[in-house]
Protein backbone atom coordinates (compact mmCIF):
# COMPACT_ATOMS: atom_id res chain seq x y z
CA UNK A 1 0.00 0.00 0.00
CA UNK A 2 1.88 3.38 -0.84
CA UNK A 3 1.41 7.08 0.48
CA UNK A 4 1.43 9.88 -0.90
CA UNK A 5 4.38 12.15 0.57
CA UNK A 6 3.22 15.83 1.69
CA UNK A 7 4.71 17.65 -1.07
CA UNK A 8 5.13 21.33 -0.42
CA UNK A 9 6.31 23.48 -3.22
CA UNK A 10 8.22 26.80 -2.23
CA UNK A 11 8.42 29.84 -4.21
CA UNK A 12 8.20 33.43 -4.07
CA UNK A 13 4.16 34.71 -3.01
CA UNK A 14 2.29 37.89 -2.77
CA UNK A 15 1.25 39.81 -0.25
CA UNK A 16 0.39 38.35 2.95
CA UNK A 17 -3.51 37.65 3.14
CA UNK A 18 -4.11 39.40 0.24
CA UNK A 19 -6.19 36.87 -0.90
CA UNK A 20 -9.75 36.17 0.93
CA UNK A 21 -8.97 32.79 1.52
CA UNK A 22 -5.65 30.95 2.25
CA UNK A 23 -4.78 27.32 1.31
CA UNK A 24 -2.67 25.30 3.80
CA UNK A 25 0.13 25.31 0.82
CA UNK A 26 0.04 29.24 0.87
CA UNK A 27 0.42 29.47 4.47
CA UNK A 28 3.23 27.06 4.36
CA UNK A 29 5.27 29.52 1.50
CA UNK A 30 4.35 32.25 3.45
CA UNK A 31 6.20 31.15 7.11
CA UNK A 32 8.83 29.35 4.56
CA UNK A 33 9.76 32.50 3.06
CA UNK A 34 9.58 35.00 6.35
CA UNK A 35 10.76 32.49 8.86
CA UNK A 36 14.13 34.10 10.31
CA UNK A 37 15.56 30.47 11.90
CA UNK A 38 14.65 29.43 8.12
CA UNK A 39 16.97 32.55 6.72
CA UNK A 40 19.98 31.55 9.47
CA UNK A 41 20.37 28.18 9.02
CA UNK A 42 20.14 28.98 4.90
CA UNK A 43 23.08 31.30 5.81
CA UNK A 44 24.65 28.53 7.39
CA UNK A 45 24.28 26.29 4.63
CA UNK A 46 25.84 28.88 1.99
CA UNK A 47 29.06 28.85 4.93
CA UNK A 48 29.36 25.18 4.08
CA UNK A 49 29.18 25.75 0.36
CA UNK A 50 31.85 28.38 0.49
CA UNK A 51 34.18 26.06 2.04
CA UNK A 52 34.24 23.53 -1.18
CA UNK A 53 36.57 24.56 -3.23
CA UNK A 54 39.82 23.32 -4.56
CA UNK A 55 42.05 25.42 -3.17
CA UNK A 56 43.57 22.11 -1.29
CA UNK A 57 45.06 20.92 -5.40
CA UNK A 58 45.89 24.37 -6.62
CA UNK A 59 49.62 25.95 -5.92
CA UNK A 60 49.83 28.99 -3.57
CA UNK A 61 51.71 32.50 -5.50
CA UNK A 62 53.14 34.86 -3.47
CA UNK A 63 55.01 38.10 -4.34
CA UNK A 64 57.79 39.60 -1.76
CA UNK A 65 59.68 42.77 -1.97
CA UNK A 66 62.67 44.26 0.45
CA UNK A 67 64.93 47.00 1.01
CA UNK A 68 67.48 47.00 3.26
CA UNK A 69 70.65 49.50 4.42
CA UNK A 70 73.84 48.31 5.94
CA UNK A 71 76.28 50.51 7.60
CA UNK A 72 79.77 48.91 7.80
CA UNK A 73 83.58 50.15 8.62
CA UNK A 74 86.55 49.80 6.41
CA UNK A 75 89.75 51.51 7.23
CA UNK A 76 88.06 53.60 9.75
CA UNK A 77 85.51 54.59 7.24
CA UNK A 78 81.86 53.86 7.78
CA UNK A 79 80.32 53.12 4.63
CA UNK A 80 77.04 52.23 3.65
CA UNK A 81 75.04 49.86 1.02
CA UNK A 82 71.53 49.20 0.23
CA UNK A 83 69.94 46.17 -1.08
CA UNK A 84 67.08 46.03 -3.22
CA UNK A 85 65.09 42.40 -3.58
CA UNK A 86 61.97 41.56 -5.09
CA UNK A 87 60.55 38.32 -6.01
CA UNK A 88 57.86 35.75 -6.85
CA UNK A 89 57.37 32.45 -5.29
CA UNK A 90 55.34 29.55 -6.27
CA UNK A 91 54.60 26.78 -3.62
CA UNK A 92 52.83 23.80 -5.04
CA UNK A 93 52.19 20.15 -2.55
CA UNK A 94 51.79 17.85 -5.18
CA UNK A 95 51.64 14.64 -2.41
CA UNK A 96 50.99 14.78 1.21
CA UNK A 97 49.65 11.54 1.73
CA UNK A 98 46.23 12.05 0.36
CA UNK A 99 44.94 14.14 2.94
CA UNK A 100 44.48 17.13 0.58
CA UNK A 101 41.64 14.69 -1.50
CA UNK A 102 39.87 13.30 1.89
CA UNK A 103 40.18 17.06 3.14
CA UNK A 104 38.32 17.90 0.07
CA UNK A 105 35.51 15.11 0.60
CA UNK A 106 35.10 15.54 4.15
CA UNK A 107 33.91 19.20 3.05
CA UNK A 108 31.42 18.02 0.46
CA UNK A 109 30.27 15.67 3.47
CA UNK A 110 30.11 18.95 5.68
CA UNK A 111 28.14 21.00 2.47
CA UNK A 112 25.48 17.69 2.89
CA UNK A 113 25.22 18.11 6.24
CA UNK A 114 24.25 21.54 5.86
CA UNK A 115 21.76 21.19 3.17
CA UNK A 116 19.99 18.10 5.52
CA UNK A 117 20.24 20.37 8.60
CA UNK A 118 18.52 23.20 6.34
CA UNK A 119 15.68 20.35 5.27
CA UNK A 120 15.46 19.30 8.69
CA UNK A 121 14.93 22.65 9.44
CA UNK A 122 11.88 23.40 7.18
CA UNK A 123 10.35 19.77 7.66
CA UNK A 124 10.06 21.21 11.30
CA UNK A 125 8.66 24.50 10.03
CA UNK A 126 5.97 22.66 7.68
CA UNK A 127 4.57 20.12 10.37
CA UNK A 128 4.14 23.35 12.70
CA UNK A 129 2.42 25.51 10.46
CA UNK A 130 0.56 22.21 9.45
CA UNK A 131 -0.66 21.34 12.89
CA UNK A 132 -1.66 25.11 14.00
CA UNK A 133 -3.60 25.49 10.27
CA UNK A 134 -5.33 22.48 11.23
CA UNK A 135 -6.20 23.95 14.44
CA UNK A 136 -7.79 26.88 13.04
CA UNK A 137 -10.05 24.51 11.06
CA UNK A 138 -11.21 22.76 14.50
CA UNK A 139 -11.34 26.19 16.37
CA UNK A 140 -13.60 27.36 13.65
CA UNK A 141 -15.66 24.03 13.04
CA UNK A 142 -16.31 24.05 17.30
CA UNK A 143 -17.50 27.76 16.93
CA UNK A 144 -19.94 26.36 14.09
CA UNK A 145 -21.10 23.90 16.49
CA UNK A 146 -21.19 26.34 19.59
CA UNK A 147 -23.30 28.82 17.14
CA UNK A 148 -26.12 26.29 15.99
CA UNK A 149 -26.35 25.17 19.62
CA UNK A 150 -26.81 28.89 20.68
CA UNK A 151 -29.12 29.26 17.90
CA UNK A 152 -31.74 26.38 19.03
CA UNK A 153 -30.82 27.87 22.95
CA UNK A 154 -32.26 31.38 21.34
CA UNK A 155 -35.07 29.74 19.71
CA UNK A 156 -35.99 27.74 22.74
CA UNK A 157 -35.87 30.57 25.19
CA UNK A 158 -38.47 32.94 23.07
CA UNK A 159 -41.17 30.31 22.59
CA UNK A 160 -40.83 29.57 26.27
CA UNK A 161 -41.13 33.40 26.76
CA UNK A 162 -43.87 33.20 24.32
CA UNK A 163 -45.85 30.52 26.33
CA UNK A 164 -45.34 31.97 29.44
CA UNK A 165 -46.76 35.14 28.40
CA UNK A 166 -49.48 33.00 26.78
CA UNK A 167 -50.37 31.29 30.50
CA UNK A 168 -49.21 27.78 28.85
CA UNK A 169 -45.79 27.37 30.51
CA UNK A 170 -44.45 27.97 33.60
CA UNK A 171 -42.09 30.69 35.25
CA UNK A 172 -39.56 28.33 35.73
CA UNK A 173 -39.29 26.45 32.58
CA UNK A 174 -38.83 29.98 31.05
CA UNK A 175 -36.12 30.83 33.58
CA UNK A 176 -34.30 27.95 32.78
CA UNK A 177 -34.39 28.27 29.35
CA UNK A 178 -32.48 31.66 29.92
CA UNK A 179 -29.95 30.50 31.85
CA UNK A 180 -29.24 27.70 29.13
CA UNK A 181 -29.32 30.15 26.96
CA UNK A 182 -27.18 32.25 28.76
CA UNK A 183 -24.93 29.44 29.32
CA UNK A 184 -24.80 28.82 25.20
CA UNK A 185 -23.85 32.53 24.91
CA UNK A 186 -20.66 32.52 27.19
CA UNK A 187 -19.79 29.02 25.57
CA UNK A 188 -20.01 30.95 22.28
CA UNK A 189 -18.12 33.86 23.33
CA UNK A 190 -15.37 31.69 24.67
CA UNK A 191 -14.93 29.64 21.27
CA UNK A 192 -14.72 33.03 19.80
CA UNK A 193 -11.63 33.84 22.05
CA UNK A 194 -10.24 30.00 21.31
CA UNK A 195 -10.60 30.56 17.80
CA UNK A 196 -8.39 33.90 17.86
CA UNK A 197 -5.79 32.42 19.84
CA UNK A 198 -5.46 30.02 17.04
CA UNK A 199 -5.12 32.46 14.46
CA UNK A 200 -2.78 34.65 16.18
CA UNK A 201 -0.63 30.80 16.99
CA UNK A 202 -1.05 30.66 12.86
CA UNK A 203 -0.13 34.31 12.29
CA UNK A 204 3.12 34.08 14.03
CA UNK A 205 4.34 31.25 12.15
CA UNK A 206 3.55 32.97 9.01
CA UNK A 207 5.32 36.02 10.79
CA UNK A 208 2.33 37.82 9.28
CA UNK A 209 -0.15 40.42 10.81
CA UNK A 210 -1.49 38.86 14.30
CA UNK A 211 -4.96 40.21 14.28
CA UNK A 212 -5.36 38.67 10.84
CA UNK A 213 -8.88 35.89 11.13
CA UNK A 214 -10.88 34.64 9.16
CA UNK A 215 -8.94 33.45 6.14
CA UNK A 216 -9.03 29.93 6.45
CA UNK A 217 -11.62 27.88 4.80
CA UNK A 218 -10.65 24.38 4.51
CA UNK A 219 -11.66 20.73 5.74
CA UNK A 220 -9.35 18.42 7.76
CA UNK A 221 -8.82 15.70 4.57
CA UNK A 222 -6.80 12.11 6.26
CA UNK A 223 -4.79 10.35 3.53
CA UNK A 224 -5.76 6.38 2.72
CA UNK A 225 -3.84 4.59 5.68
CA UNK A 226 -0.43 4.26 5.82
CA UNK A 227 1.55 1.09 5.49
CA UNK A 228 3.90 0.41 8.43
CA UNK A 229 6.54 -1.15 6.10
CA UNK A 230 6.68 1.41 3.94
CA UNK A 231 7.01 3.41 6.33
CA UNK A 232 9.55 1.77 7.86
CA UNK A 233 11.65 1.36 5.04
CA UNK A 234 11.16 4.65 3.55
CA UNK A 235 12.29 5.63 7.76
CA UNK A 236 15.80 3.63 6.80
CA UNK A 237 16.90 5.29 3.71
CA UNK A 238 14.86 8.71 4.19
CA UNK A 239 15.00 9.68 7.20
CA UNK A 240 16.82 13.45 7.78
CA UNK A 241 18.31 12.79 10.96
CA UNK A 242 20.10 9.30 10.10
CA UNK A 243 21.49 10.73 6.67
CA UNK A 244 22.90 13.18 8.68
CA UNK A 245 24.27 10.74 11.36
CA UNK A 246 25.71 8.60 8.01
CA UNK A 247 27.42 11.89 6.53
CA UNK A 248 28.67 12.43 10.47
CA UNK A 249 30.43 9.26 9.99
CA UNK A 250 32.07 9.41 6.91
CA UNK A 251 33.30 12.32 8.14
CA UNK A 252 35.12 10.40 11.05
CA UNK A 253 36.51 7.67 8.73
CA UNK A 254 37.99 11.02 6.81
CA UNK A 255 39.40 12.08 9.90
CA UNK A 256 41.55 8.71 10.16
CA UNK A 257 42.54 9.56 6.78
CA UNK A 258 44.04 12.95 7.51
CA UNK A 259 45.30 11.33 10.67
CA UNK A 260 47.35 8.69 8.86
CA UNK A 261 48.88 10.86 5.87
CA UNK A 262 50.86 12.25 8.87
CA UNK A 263 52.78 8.95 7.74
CA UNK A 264 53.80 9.73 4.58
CA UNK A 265 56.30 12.09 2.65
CA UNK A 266 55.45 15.28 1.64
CA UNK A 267 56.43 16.31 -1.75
CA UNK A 268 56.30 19.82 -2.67
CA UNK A 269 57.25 22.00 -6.16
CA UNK A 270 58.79 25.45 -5.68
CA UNK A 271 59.36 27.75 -8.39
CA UNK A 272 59.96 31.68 -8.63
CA UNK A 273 61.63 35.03 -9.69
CA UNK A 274 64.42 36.40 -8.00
CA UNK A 275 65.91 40.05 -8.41
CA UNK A 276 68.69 41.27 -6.55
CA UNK A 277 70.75 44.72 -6.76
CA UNK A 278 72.64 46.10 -3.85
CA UNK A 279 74.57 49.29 -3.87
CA UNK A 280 77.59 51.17 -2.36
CA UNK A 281 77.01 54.17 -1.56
CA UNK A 282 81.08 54.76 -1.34
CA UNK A 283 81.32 53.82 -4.61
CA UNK A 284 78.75 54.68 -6.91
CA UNK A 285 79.70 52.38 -9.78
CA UNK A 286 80.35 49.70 -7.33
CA UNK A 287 77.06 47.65 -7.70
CA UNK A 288 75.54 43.79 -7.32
CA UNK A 289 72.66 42.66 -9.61
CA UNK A 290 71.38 39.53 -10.33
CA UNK A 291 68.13 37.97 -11.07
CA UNK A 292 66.11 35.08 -13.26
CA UNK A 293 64.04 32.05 -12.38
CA UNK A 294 64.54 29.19 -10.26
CA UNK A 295 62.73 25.82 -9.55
CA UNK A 296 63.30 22.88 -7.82
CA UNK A 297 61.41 19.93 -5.93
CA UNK A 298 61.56 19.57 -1.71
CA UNK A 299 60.67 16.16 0.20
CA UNK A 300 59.90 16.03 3.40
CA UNK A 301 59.93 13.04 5.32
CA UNK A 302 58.56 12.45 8.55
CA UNK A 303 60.83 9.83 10.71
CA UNK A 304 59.63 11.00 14.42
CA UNK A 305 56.93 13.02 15.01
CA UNK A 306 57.25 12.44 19.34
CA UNK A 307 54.41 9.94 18.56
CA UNK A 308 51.79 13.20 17.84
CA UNK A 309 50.71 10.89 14.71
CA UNK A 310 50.16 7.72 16.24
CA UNK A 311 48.10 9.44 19.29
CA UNK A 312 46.06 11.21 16.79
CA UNK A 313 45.60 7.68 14.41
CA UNK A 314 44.21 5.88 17.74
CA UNK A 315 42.13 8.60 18.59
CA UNK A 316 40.59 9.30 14.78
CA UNK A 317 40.07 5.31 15.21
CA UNK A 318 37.62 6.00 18.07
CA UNK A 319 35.82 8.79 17.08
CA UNK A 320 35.10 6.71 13.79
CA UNK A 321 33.62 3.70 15.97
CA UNK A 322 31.91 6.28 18.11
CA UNK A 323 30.29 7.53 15.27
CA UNK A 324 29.11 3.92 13.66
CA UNK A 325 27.70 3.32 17.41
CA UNK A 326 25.94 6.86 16.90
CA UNK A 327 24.16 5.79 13.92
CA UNK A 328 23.34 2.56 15.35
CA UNK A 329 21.77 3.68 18.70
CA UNK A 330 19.72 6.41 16.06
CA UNK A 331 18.53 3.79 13.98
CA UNK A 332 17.14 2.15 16.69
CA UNK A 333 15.83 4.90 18.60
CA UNK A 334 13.74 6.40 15.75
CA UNK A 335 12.77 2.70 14.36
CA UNK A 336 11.46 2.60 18.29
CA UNK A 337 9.71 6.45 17.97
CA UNK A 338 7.96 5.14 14.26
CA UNK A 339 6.62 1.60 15.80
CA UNK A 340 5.06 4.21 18.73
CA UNK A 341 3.92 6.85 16.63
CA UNK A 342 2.13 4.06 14.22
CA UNK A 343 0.52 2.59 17.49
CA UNK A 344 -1.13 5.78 18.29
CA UNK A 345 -2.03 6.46 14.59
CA UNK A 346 -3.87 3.13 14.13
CA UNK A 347 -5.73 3.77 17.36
CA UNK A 348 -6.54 7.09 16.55
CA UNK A 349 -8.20 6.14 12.91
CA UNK A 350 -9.95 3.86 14.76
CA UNK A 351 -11.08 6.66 17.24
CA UNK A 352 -12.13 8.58 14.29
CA UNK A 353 -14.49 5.84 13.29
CA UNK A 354 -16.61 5.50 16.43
CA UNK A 355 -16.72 9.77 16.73
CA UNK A 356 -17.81 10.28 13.41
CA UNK A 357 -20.48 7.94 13.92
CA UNK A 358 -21.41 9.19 17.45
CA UNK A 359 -21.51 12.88 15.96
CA UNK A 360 -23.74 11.85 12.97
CA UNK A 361 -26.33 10.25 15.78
CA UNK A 362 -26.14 13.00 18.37
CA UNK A 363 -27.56 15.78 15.62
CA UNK A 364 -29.84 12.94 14.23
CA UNK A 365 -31.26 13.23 17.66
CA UNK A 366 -31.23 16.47 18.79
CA UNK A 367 -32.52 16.95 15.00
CA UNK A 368 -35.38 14.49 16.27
CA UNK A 369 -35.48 15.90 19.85
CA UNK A 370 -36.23 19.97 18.31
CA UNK A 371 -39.63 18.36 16.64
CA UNK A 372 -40.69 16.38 19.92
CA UNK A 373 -39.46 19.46 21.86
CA UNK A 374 -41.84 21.83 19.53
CA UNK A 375 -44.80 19.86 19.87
CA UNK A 376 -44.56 19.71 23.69
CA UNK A 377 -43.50 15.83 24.18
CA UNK A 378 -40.23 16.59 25.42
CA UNK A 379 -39.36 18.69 28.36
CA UNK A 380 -36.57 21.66 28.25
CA UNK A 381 -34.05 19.86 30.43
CA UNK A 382 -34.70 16.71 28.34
CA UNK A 383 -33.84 18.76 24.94
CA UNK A 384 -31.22 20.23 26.95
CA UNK A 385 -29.57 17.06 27.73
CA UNK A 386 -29.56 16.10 24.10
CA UNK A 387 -28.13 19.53 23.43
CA UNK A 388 -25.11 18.88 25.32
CA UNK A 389 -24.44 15.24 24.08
CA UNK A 390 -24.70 16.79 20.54
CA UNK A 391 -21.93 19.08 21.79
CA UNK A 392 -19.66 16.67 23.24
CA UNK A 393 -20.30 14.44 19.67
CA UNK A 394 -18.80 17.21 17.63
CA UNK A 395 -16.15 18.19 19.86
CA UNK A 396 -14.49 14.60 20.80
CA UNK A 397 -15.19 14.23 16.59
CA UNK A 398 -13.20 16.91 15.55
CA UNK A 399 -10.68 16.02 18.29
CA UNK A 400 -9.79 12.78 16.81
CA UNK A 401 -9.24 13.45 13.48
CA UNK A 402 -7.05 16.52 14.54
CA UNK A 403 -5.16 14.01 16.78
CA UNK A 404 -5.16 11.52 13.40
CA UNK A 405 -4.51 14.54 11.12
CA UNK A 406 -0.96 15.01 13.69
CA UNK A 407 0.09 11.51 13.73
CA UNK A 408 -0.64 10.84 10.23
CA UNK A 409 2.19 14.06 9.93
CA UNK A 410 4.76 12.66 12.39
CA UNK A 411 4.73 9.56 10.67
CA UNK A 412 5.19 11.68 6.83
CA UNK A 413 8.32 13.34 9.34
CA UNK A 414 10.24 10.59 10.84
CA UNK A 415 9.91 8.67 7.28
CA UNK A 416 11.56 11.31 5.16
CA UNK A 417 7.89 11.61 3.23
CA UNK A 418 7.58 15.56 3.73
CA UNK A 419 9.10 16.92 0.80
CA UNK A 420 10.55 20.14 -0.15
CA UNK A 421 11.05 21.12 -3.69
């Protein structure tokens, strides 16, 4: 059975709310785009990049220049001379035992772990925004609820009003069709504040305008159930935190790489320009000049480094088991996290089933309990009772499939199926 990863695509948007209605993907590219951890670990990530280059297989060109007086006695005569030198120099490794290439690897490891941490990073930012959008849509759906039962509240306080004014109904059941109503009203008025709280959660994400409501007008849609295997195998080989625990350990077997060219010769090419000219300043015509190219190879051999190499070969030899029993112990932990977040997200589809159906007989009844109510075969704490189990329906309905909505995400998370293009 496959899934369908949560594909978000991210590119550059309008103005915030400028439309009349926002989509969950629109809210997403909105907090994507304004989100400043978003921006610093981006700058980050372009740190790493800079580092790759090559300038680890490319020669190093320097130019030097000097002047220089001497003041020396001859005869009892102090005399002077300068001298003039200027020059080029070229200094080129050509082999130091490899560790120039795994120097240059173990930064294209370090540029992966910075794109990961930056995917990481907006996987976060999308199951957030996710999860308070969401909330909105329950906020708002429990308002719509809270509203309809205020409504029949409103409608069952003025006919008792009207009966008691007609001599048909008592004092009392009009009183306490007040207070219910009353009761309905502050219920209402409190879902109001619920629902703003939500938007303002929303708003902040979105670093947008916090008195902002009203803009989202969407249903709470589950996906066909996920398969545990594929999950679990797509967890394996997709999962941000173990590719970055993988890259962390290539890194380490790098490290015993650099570690051990210690080992070898170094073999270097130097070439240059030399100019000379030094002059006396007791003889004018009396002058030194020389100059022209030179070149030449240098090896450099290590035969006893005070055992500094062998110290740092054992301890490069650790770090790279250290970081194998890294990976391990977070391939099991997060294999342990998905079998526990499945758990809760089979049990919570199943939760789903039974609410749904409990909601969709509590408004068949109170549906059925208005008429009876109307036509005087039900008393007003009878309705009332019906009222509140219609209530309870909607709200432990709307609970579960939030609660399936968020592990149905944590499970697209931990598997690597949240994608960012």
């Amino acid at each position: 059975m496959k899934y369908i990863p949560f594909l978000i695509m991210v590119s550059v948007c309008g103005k915030l709310f400028s439309q009349e209605s926002i989509t969950l993907n629109e809210c997403l590219r909105l907090a994507l785009e304004k989100n400043y951890s978003i921006k610093i670990i981006k700058n980050e990530e372009q740190k790493s990049n800079n580092n790759v280059n090559y300038s680890q297989f490319i020669p190093s060109v320097n130019a030097t220049g000097s002047q220089r007086e001497n003041i020396y006695s001859y005869s009892e005569e102090k005399n002077t001379s300068d001298i003039y030198a200027a020059g080029v120099v070229l200094d080129w490794t050509l082999f130091d035992g490899m560790a120039m290439f795994a120097d240059h690897n173990k930064y294209l490891n370090m540029r992966s772990i910075g794109e990961l941490n930056t995917k990481m990073a907006i996987e976060n930012i999308i199951v957030s925004v996710s999860e308070l959008y969401y909330s909105v849509i329950v906020e708002q759906s429990k308002l719509d609820a809270a509203r309809h039962s205020l409504s029949l509240s409103n409608d069952r306080f003025n006919e008792a009003r009207d009966k008691y004014n007609l001599g048909v109904l008592s004092g009392l059941e009009m009183q306490q069709a007040k207070i219910d109503f009353n009761a309905d009203s502050s219920s209402f008025m409190r879902q109001k504040e619920y629902l703003k709280s939500a938007y303002i959660s929303l708003n902040l994400a979105m670093c947008g305008d916090l008195q902002n409501t009203g803009y989202v007008n969407d249903t709470i849609a589950l996906t066909e159930p996920l398969s545990f295997e594929i999950l679990e195998t797509n967890t394996l080989n997709f999962n941000t935190a173990l590719l970055i625990a993988k890259k962390q350990m290539k890194i380490s077997e790098l490290d015993l790489q650099i570690a051990r060219s210690s080992l070898y010769p170094t073999i270097k090419l130097n070439a240059g320009y030399n100019y000379n000219r030094t002059e006396s300043v007791a003889n004018a015509n009396a002058f030194n000049k020389y100059h022209g190219p030179y070149w030449g190879f240098s090896v450099n051999v290590p035969l006893f480094s005070r055992l500094e190499t062998v110290r740092k070969i054992k301890n490069s030899k650790i770090d790279s088991k250290n970081a194998a029993y890294s990976y391990e112990d977070a391939s099991l932990q997060i294999q342990g996290d998905l079998a526990q977040l499945y758990n809760t997200y089979e049990n919570n589809l199943k939760i789903v089933d039974f609410e749904n159906e409990s909601a969709n007989v509590a408004y068949e009844n109170l549906d059925a309990a208005l008429e009876k109510y109307k036509i005087g075969s039900l008393s007003g704490i009878e309705f009332r009772e019906f009222q509140r189990s219609y209530i309870d329906a909607v709200n432990r309905k709307l609970s579960a499939i939030y609660q399936a909505k968020v592990s149905e995400l944590s499970l697209l998370l931990i598997s690597g199926g949240i994608r960012v293009q």
